[in-house]
Protein backbone atom coordinates (compact mmCIF):
# COMPACT_ATOMS: atom_id res chain seq x y z
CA UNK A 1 99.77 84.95 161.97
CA UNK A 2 100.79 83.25 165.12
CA UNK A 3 104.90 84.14 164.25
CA UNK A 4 104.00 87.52 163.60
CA UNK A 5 102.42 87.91 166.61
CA UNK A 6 105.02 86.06 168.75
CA UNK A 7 108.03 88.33 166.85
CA UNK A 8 105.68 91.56 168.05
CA UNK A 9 105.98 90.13 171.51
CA UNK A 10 109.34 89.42 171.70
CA UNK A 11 110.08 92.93 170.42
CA UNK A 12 107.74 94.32 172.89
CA UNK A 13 109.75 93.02 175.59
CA UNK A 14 113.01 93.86 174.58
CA UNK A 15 111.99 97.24 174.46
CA UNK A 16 110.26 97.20 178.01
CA UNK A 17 113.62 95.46 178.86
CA UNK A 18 115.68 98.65 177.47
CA UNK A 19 113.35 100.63 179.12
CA UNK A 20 113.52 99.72 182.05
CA UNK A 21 116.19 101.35 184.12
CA UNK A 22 114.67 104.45 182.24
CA UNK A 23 111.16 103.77 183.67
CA UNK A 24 112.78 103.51 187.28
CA UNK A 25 114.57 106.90 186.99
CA UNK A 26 111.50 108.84 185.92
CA UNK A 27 109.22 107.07 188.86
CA UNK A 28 112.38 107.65 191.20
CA UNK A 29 112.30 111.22 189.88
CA UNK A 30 108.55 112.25 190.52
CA UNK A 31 108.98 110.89 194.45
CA UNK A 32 106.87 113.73 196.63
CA UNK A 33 109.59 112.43 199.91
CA UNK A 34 113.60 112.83 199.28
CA UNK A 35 113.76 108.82 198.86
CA UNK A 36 114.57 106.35 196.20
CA UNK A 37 111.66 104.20 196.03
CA UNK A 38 110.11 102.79 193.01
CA UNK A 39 107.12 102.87 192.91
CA UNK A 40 107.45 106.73 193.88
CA UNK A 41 105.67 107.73 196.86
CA UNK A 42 103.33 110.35 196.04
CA UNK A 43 103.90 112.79 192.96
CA UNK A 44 105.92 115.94 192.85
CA UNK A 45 107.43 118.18 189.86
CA UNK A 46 109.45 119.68 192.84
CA UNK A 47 112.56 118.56 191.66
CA UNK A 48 112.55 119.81 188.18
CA UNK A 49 111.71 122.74 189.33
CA UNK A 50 114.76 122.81 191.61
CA UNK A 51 117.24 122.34 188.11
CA UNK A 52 115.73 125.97 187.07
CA UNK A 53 115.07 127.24 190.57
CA UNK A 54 118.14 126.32 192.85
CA UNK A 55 120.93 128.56 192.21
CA UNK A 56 123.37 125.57 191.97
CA UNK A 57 121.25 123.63 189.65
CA UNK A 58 120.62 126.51 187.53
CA UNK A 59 124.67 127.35 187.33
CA UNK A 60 124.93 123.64 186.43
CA UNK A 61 122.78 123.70 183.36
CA UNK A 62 123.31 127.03 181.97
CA UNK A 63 127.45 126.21 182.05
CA UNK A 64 126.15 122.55 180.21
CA UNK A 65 124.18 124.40 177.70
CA UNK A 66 126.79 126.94 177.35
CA UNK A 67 129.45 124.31 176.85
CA UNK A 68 127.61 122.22 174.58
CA UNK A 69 126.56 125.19 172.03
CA UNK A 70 129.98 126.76 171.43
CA UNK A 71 131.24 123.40 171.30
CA UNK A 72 128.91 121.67 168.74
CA UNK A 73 129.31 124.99 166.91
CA UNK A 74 133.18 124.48 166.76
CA UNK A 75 132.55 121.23 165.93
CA UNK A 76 130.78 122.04 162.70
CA UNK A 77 133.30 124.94 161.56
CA UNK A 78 135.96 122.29 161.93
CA UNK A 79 134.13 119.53 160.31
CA UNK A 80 133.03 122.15 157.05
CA UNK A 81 136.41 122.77 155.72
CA UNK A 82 137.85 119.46 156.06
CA UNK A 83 134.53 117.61 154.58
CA UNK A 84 134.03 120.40 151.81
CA UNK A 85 138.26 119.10 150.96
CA UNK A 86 137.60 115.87 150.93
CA UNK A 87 134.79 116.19 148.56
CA UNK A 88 137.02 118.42 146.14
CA UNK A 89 140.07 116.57 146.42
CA UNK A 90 139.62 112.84 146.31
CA UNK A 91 143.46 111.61 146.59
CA UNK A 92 144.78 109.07 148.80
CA UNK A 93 146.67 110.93 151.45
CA UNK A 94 143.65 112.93 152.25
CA UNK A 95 142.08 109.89 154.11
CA UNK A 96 144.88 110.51 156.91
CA UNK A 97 143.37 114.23 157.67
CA UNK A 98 140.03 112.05 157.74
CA UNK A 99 141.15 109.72 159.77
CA UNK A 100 142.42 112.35 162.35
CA UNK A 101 139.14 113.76 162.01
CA UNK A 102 137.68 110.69 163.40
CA UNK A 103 140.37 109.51 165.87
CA UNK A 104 138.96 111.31 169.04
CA UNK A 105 135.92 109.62 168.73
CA UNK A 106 137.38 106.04 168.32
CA UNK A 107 139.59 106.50 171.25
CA UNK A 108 138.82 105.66 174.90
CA UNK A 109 137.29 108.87 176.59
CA UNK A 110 139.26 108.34 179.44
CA UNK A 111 142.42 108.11 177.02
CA UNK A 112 141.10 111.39 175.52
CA UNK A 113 140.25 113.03 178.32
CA UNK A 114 143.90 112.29 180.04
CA UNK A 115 145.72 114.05 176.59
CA UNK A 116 143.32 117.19 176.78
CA UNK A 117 144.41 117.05 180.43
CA UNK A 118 148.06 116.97 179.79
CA UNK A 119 148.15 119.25 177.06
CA UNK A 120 146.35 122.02 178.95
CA UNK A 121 148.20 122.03 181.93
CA UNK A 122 151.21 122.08 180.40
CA UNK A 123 150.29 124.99 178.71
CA UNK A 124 148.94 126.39 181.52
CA UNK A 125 145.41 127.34 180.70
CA UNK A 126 143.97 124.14 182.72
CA UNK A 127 140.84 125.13 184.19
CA UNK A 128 139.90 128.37 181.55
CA UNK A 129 136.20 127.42 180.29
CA UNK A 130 137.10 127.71 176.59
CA UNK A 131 139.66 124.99 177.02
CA UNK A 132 136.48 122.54 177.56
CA UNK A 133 134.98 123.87 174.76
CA UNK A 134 137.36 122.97 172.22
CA UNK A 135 138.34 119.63 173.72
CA UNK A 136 134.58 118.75 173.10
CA UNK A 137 134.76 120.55 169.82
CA UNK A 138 137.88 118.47 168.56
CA UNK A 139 136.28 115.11 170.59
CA UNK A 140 132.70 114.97 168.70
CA UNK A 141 133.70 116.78 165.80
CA UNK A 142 133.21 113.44 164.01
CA UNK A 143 129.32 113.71 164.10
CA UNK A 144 129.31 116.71 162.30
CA UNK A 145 132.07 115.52 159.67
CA UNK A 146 130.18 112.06 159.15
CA UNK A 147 127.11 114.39 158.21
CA UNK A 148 128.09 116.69 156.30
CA UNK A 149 130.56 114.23 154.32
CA UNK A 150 126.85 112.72 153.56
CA UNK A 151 125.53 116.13 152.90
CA UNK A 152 128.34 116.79 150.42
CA UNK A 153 128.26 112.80 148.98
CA UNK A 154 124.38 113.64 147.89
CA UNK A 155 125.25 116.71 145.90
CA UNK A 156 124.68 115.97 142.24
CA UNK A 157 128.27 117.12 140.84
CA UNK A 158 126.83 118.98 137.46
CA UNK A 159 125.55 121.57 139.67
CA UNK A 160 128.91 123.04 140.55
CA UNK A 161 129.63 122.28 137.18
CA UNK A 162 127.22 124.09 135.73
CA UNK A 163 127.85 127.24 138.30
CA UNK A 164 131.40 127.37 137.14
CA UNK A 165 130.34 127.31 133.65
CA UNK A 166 128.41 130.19 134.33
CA UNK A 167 131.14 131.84 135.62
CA UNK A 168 130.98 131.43 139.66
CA UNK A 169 133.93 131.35 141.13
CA UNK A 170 134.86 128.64 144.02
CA UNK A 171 133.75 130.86 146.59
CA UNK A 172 130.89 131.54 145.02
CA UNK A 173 129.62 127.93 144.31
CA UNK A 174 129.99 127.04 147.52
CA UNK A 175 128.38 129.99 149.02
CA UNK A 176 125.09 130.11 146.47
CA UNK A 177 124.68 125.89 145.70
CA UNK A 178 127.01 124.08 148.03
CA UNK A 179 125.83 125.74 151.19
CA UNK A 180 121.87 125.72 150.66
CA UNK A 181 122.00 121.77 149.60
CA UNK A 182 124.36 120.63 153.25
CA UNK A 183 122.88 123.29 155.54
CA UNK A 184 120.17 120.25 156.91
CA UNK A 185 123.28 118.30 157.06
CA UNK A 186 125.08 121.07 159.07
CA UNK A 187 121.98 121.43 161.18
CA UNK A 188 122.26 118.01 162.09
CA UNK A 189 125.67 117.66 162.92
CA UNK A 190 125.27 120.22 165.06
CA UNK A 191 122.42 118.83 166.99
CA UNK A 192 124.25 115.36 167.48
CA UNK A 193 126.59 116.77 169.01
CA UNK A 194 125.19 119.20 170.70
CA UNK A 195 123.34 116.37 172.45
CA UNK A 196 126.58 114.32 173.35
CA UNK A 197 128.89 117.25 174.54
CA UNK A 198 125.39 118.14 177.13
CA UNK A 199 125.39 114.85 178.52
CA UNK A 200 129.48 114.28 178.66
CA UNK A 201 131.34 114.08 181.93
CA UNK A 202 134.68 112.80 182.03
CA UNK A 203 136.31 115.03 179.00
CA UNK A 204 134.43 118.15 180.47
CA UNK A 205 135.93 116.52 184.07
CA UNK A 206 139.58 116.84 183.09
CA UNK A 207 139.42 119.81 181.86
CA UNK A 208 137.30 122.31 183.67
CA UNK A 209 135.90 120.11 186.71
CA UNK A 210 137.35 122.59 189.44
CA UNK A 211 136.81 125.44 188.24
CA UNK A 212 133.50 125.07 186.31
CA UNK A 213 130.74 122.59 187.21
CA UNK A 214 128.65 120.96 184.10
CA UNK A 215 125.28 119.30 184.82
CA UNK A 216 126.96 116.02 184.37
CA UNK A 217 130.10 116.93 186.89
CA UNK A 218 127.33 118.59 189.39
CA UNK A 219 125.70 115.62 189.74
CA UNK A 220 128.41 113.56 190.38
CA UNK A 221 129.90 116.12 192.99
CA UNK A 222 126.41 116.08 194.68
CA UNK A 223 126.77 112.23 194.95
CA UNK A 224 129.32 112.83 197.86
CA UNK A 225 126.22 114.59 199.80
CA UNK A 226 123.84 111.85 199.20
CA UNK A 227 121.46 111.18 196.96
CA UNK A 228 118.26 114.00 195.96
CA UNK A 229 115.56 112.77 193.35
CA UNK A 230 116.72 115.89 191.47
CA UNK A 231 119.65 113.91 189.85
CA UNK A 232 116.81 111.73 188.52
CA UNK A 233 114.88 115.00 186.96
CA UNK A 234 117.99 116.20 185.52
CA UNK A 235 118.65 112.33 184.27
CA UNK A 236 115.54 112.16 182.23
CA UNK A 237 115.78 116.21 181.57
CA UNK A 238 118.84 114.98 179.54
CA UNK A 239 116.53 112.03 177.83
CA UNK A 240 113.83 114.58 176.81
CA UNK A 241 116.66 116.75 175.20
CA UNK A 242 117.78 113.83 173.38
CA UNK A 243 114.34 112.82 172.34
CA UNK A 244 113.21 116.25 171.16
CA UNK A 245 116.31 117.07 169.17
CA UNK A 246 116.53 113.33 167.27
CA UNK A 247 112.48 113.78 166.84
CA UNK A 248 112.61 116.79 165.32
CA UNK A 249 116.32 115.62 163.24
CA UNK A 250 113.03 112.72 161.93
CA UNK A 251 110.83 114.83 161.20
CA UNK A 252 112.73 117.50 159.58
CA UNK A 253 115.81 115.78 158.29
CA UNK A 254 116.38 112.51 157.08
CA UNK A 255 117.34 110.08 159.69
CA UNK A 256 118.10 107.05 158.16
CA UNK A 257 120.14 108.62 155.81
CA UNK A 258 122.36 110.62 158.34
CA UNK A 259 122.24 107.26 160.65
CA UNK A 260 124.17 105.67 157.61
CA UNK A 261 121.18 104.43 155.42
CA UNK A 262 121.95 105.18 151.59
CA UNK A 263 119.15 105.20 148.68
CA UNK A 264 119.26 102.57 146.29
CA UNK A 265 120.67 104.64 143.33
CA UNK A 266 123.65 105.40 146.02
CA UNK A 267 124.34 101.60 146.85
C-alpha cells in the first residue's frame, strides 16, 4: 500500500515538474498589465483576443493554418502511394524508397531547413508560399507514412484476396476495401502533422520568413520589439491545438496503436 502510494507521488511530481514551464506560460498569458510576472497580476483574455483581433496576429495564424493544412494534406498524398507499395511489394530494395521517406525527419531541422533553402533559391522560387508548403510536406511526411504503413499492416490480406476473386480489379480493391479500412489511419496522419507543421519555425523560416510570416516566425520577429503576453496566448493556443487534435486521435482512433503499440496476435 505504502509503495503504491509513494510510486503515485513520485509520478505526481514528475508531471507537475513537466508542467511546469507550461503552468508559467498560461499564468504569464492571462496578466491584465503588459508584464511577465508569475503569479499574473490580475486576469485578462485580452490577449487571445488580440491573435483573432489584431490584424498582424490574425495574418500570422491564418498563413500558419494555411501552411499547415495544404502541407499535412501533401504529406498524406505522398505518404499513400509509397505505403500502399510497400505493402504490395515486399522486396528488399523497396526499404531504400522507405528509408527516403523517413530521412527528413531523422535529420537535423536546421540541416533540413539549410537544403530546402539552397534548393529554392537556386531555383529561384525562394520566398513563393507553396515552396513552404511542400518543404513541410516532404519534412513530416513520415507521420503520415508511419500511420498508414500501420493502417495497411492491420489489413487482413484475404480481403483483397477475396475482392480479386470476385473479380475487382487493383483499382478497385483499393478504392472499395483498402481505402475504407486506412482512412482512420489517413485521418491521423494527417492530424500529426498537421499539428507539427503549425507549430514549426525554422523550416517555414528558410523558406518563406521574408516574405510570409507564420505564427511561429511572428512571434519570434515580435521578440525584437519586446515582449507582449500575447506570445504566451498564442504559446498555449498552440498547446490546446495539440491537446484537442491528440484527444480526439484517443477517442476516435486508436492511440496506442498509431503511437507504435501492436496487439498481441501482431507481436
Amino acid at each position: 500500500m505504502t509503495a503504491r502510494w509513494l510510486r503515485r507521488g513520485y509520478m505526481a511530481l514528475i508531471a507537475l515538474f513537466l508542467a511546469a514551464p507550461l503552468i508559467v506560460v498560461a499564468g504569464v498569458s492571462v496578466n491584465e498589465k503588459r508584464t511577465l510576472l508569475f503569479p499574473p497580476e490580475g486576469f485578462s483574455l485580452a490577449w487571445y483576443a488580440d491573435i483573432f483581433v489584431e490584424p498582424e496576429w490574425r495574418s500570422a495564424l491564418i498563413a500558419s493554418l494555411g501552411l499547415a493544412a495544404l502541407s499535412a494534406a501533401l504529406a498524406v498524398l505522398i505518404a499513400l502511394p509509397l505505403s500502399w507499395f510497400f505493402w504490395r511489394r515486399v522486396a528488399p530494395w523497396a526499404r531504400i524508397f522507405q528509408f527516403l521517406g523517413v530521412a527528413p525527419f531523422m535529420l537535423p531541422p536546421v540541416i533540413t531547413a539549410l537544403g530546402f533553402l539552397s534548393f529554392w533559391a537556386t531555383g529561384g522560387f525562394y520566398g513563393a508560399p507553396w515552396t513552404a508548403v511542400i518543404s513541410h510536406a516532404i519534412f513530416f511526411v513520415t507521420l503520415p507514412l508511419v500511420t498508414l504503413s500501420l493502417g495497411f499492416a492491420s489489413i487482413d490480406r484475404s480481403l483483397v484476396e477475396a475482392a480479386a476473386t470476385m473479380g475487382a480489379d487493383d483499382r478497385r480493391v483499393f478504392r472499395t476495401v483498402v481505402v475504407p479500412l486506412i482512412t482512420p489511419y489517413m485521418i491521423s496522419g494527417f492530424a500529426f502533422a498537421f499539428v507539427l507543421s503549425l507549430n514549426e519555425y525554422i523550416v517555414a523560416y528558410m523558406t518563406v520568413g521574408f516574405t510570409m510570416e507564420t505564427l511561429p516566425i511572428k512571434i519570434f520577429n515580435a521578440l525584437r520589439y519586446g515582449y507582449t503576453p500575447t506570445m504566451a496566448s498564442v504559446s498555449i493556443f498552440f498547446v490546446a491545438i495539440a491537446a484537442l487534435v491528440v484527444g480526439l486521435i484517443a477517442r476516435y482512433g486508436d492511440l496506442p496503436r498509431l503511437l507504435g503499440a501492436w496487439t498481441g496476435e501482431e507481436r
